[in-house]
N, C-alpha and C. Protein backbone atom coordinates (compact mmCIF):
# COMPACT_ATOMS: atom_id res chain seq x y z
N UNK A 1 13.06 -15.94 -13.04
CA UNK A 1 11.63 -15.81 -12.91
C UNK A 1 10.95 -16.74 -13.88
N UNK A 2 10.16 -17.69 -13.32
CA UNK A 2 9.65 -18.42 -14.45
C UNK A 2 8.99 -18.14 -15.62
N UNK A 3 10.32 -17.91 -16.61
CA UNK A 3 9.55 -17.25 -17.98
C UNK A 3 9.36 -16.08 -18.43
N UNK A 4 8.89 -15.21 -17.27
CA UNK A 4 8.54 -13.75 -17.46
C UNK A 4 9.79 -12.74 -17.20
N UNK A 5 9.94 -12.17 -17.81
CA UNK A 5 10.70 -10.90 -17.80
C UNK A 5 10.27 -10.27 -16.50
N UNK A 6 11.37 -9.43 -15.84
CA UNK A 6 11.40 -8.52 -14.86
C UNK A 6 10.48 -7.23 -15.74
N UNK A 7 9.34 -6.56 -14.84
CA UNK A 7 9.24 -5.08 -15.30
C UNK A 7 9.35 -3.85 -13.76
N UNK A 8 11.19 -3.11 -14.12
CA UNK A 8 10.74 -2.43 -13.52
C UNK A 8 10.53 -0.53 -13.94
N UNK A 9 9.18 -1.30 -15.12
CA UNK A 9 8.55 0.42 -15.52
C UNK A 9 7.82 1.01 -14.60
N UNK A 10 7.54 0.27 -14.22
CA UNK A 10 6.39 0.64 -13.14
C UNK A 10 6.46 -0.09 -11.61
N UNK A 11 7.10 -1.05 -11.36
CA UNK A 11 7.70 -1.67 -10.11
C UNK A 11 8.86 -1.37 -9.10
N UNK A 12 8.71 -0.77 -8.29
CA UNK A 12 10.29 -0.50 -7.47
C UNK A 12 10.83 -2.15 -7.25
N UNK A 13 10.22 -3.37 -6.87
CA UNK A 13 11.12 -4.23 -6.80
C UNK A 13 9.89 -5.47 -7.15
N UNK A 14 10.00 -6.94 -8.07
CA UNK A 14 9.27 -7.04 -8.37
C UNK A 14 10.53 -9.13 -8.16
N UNK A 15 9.54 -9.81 -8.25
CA UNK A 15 10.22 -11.36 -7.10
C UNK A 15 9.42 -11.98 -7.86
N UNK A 16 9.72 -13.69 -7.94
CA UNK A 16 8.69 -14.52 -8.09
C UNK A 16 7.26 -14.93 -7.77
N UNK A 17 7.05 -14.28 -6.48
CA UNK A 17 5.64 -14.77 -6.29
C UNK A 17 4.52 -12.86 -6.27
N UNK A 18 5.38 -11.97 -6.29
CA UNK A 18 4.92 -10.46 -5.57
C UNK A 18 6.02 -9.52 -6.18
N UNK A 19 5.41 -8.41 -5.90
CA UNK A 19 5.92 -7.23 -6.62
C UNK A 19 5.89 -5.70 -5.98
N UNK A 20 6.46 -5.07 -5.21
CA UNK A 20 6.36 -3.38 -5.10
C UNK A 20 6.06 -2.48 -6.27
N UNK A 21 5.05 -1.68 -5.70
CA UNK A 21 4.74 -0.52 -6.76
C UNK A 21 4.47 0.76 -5.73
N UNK A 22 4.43 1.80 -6.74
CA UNK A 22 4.12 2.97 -5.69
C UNK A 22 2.88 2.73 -5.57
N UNK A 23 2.31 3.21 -4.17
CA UNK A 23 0.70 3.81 -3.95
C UNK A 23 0.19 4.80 -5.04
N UNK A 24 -0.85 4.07 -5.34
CA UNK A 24 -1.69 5.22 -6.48
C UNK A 24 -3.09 5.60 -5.58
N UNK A 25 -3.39 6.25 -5.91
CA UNK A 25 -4.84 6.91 -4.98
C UNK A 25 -6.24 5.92 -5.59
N UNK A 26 -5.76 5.17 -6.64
CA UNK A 26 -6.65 4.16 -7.01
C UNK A 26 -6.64 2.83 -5.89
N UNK A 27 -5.64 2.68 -4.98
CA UNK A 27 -5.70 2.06 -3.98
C UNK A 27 -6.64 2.46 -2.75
N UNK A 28 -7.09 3.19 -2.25
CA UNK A 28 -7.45 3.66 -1.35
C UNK A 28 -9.14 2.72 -0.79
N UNK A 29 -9.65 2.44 -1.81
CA UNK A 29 -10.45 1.44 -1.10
C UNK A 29 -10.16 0.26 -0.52
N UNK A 30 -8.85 -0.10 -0.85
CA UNK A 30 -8.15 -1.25 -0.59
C UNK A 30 -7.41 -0.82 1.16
N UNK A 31 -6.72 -0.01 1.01
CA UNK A 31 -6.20 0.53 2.14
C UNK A 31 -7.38 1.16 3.29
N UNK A 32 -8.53 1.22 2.82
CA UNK A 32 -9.20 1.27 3.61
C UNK A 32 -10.27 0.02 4.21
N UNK A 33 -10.27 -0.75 3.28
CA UNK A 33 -10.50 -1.87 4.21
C UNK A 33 -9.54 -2.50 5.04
N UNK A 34 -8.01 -2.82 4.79
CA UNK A 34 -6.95 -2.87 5.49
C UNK A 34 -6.31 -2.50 6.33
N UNK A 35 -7.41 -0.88 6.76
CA UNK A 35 -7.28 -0.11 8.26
C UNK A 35 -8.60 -0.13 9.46
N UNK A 36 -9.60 -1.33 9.06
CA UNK A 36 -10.30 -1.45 9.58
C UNK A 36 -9.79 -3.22 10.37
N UNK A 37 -8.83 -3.63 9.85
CA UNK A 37 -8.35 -5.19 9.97
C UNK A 37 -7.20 -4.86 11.04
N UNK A 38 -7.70 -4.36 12.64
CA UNK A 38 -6.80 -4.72 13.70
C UNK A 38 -5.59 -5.43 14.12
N UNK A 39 -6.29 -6.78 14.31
CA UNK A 39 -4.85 -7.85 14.10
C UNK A 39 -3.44 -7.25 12.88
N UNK A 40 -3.59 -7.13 11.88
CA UNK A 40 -2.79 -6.80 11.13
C UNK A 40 -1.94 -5.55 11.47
N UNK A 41 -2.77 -4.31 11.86
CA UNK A 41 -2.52 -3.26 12.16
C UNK A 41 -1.57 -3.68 13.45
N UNK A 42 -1.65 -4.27 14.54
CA UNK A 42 -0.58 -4.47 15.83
C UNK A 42 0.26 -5.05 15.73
N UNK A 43 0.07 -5.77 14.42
CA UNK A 43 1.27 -6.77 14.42
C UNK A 43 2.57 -5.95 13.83
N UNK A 44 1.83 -4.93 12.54
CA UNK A 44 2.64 -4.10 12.51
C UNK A 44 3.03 -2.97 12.73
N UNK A 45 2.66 -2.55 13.84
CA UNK A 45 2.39 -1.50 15.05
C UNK A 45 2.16 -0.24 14.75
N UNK A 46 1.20 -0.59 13.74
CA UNK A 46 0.31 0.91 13.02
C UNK A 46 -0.36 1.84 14.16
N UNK A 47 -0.84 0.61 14.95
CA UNK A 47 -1.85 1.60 16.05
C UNK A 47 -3.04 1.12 15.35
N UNK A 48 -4.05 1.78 15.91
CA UNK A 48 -5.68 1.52 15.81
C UNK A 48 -6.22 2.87 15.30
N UNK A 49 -6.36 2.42 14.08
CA UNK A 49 -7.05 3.20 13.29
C UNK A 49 -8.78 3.68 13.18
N UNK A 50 -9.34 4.84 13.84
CA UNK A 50 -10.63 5.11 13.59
C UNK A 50 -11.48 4.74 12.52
N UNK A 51 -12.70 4.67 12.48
CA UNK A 51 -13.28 4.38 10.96
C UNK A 51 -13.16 6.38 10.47
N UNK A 52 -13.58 6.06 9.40
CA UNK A 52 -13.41 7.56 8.40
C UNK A 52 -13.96 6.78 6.85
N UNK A 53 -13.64 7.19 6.39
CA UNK A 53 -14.55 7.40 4.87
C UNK A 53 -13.06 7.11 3.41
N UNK A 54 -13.72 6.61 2.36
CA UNK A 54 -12.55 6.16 1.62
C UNK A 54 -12.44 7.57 1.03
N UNK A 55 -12.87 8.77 1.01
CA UNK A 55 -13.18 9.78 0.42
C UNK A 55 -11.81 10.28 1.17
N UNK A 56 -12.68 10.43 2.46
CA UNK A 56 -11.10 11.44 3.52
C UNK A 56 -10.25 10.91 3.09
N UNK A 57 -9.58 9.64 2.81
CA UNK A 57 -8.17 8.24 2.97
C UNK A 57 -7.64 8.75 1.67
N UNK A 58 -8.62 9.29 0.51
CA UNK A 58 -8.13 9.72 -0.64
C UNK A 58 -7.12 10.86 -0.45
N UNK A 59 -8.03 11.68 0.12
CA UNK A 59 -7.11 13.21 0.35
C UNK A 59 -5.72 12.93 1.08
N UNK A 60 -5.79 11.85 2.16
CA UNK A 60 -4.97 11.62 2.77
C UNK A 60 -3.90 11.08 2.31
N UNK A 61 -3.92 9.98 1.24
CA UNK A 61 -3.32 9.25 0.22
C UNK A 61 -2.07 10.38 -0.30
N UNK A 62 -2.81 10.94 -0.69
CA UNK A 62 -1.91 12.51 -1.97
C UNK A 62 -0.32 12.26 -1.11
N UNK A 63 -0.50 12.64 0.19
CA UNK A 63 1.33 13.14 0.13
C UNK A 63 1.76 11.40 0.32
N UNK A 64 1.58 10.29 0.18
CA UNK A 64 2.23 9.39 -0.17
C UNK A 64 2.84 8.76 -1.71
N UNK A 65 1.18 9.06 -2.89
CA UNK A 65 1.46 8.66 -3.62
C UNK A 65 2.64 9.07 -4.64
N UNK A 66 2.77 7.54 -4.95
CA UNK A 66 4.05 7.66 -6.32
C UNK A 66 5.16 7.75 -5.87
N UNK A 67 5.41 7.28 -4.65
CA UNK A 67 6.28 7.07 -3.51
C UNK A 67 7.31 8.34 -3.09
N UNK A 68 6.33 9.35 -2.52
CA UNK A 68 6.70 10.21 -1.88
C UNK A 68 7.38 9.88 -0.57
N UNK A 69 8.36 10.18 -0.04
CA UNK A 69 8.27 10.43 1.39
C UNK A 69 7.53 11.32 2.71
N UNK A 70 7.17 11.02 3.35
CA UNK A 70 6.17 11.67 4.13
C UNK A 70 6.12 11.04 5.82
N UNK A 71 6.19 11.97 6.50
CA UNK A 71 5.98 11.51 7.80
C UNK A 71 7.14 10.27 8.21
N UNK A 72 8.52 10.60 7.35
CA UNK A 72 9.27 9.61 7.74
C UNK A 72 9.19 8.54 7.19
N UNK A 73 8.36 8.08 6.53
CA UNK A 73 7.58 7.12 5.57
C UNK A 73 7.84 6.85 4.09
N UNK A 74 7.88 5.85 3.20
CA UNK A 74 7.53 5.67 1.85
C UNK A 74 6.99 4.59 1.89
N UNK A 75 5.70 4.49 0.98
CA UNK A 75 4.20 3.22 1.09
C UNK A 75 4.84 3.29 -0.41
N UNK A 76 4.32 1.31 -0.15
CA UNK A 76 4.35 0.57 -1.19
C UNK A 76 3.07 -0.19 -1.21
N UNK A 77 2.38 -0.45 -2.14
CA UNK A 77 1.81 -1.57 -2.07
C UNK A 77 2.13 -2.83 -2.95
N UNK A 78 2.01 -3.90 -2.35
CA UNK A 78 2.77 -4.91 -2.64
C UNK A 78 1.30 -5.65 -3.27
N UNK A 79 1.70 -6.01 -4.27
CA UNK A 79 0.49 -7.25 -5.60
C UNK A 79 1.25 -8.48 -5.88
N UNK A 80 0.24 -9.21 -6.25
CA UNK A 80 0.89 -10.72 -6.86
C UNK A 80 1.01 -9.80 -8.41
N UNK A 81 1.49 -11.20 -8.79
CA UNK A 81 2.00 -10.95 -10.44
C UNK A 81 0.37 -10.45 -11.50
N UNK A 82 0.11 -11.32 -10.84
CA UNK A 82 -1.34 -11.10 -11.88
C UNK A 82 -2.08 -9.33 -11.27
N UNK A 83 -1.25 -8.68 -10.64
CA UNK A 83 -2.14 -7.25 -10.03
C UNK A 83 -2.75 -7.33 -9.00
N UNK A 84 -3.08 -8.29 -8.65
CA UNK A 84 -4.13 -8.11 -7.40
C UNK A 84 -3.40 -7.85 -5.76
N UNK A 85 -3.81 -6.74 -5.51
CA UNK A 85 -3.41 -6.17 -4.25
C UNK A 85 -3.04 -7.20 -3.24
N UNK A 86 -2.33 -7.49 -2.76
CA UNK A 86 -1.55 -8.51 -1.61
C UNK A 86 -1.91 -7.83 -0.05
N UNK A 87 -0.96 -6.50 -0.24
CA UNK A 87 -1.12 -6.07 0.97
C UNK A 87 -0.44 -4.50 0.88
N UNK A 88 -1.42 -3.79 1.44
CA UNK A 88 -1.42 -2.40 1.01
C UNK A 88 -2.04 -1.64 2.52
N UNK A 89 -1.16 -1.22 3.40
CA UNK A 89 -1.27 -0.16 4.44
C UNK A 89 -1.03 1.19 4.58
N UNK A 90 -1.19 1.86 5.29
CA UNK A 90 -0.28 3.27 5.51
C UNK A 90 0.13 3.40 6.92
N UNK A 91 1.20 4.22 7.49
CA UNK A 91 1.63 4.25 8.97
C UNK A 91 0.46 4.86 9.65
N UNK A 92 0.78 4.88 11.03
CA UNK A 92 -0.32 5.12 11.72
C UNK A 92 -0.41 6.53 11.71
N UNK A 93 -1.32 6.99 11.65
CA UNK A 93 -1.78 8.82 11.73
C UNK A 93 -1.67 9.65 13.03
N UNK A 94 -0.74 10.37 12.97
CA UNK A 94 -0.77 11.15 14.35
C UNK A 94 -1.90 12.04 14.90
């Protein structure tokens, strides 16, 4: 890695350009603009997500974060090195 030390205190898997971390419920505005972004959603065959509120997405968040399993599921959201959210979804909601 150029230079930098691996951290995995807080990273499940962490690469030269990006990094896995668990979902924190501090994500959720992020994941909610990212369930309003279609194209993305089919490509990875989330389904089509209703609008709703970052409030509800919070409550909803809980049985994922800190990388719970849920619904068959474990969410990551993936950041560049410097923190900034890359790309952060959840599966589609039954």
């Amino acid at each position: 890695m150029s230079g930098s030390e691996l951290d995995y205190s807080r990273y499940f898997w962490q690469g030269d350009s990006v990094r896995l971390r668990p979902l924190s419920i501090d994500d959720a505005e992020h994941v909610f603009a990212a369930s309003l972004d279609s194209p993305s959603r089919q490509l990875l065959q989330l389904g089509i997500e209703l609008p709703t509120s970052v409030e509800e997405l919070r409550t909803s968040l809980l049985k994922w974060v800190g990388c719970k399993e849920a619904d068959g599921a474990v969410v990551f959201t993936v950041e560049n090195l410097e923190g900034e959210i890359v790309r952060g979804d959840l599966p589609a909601q039954p």
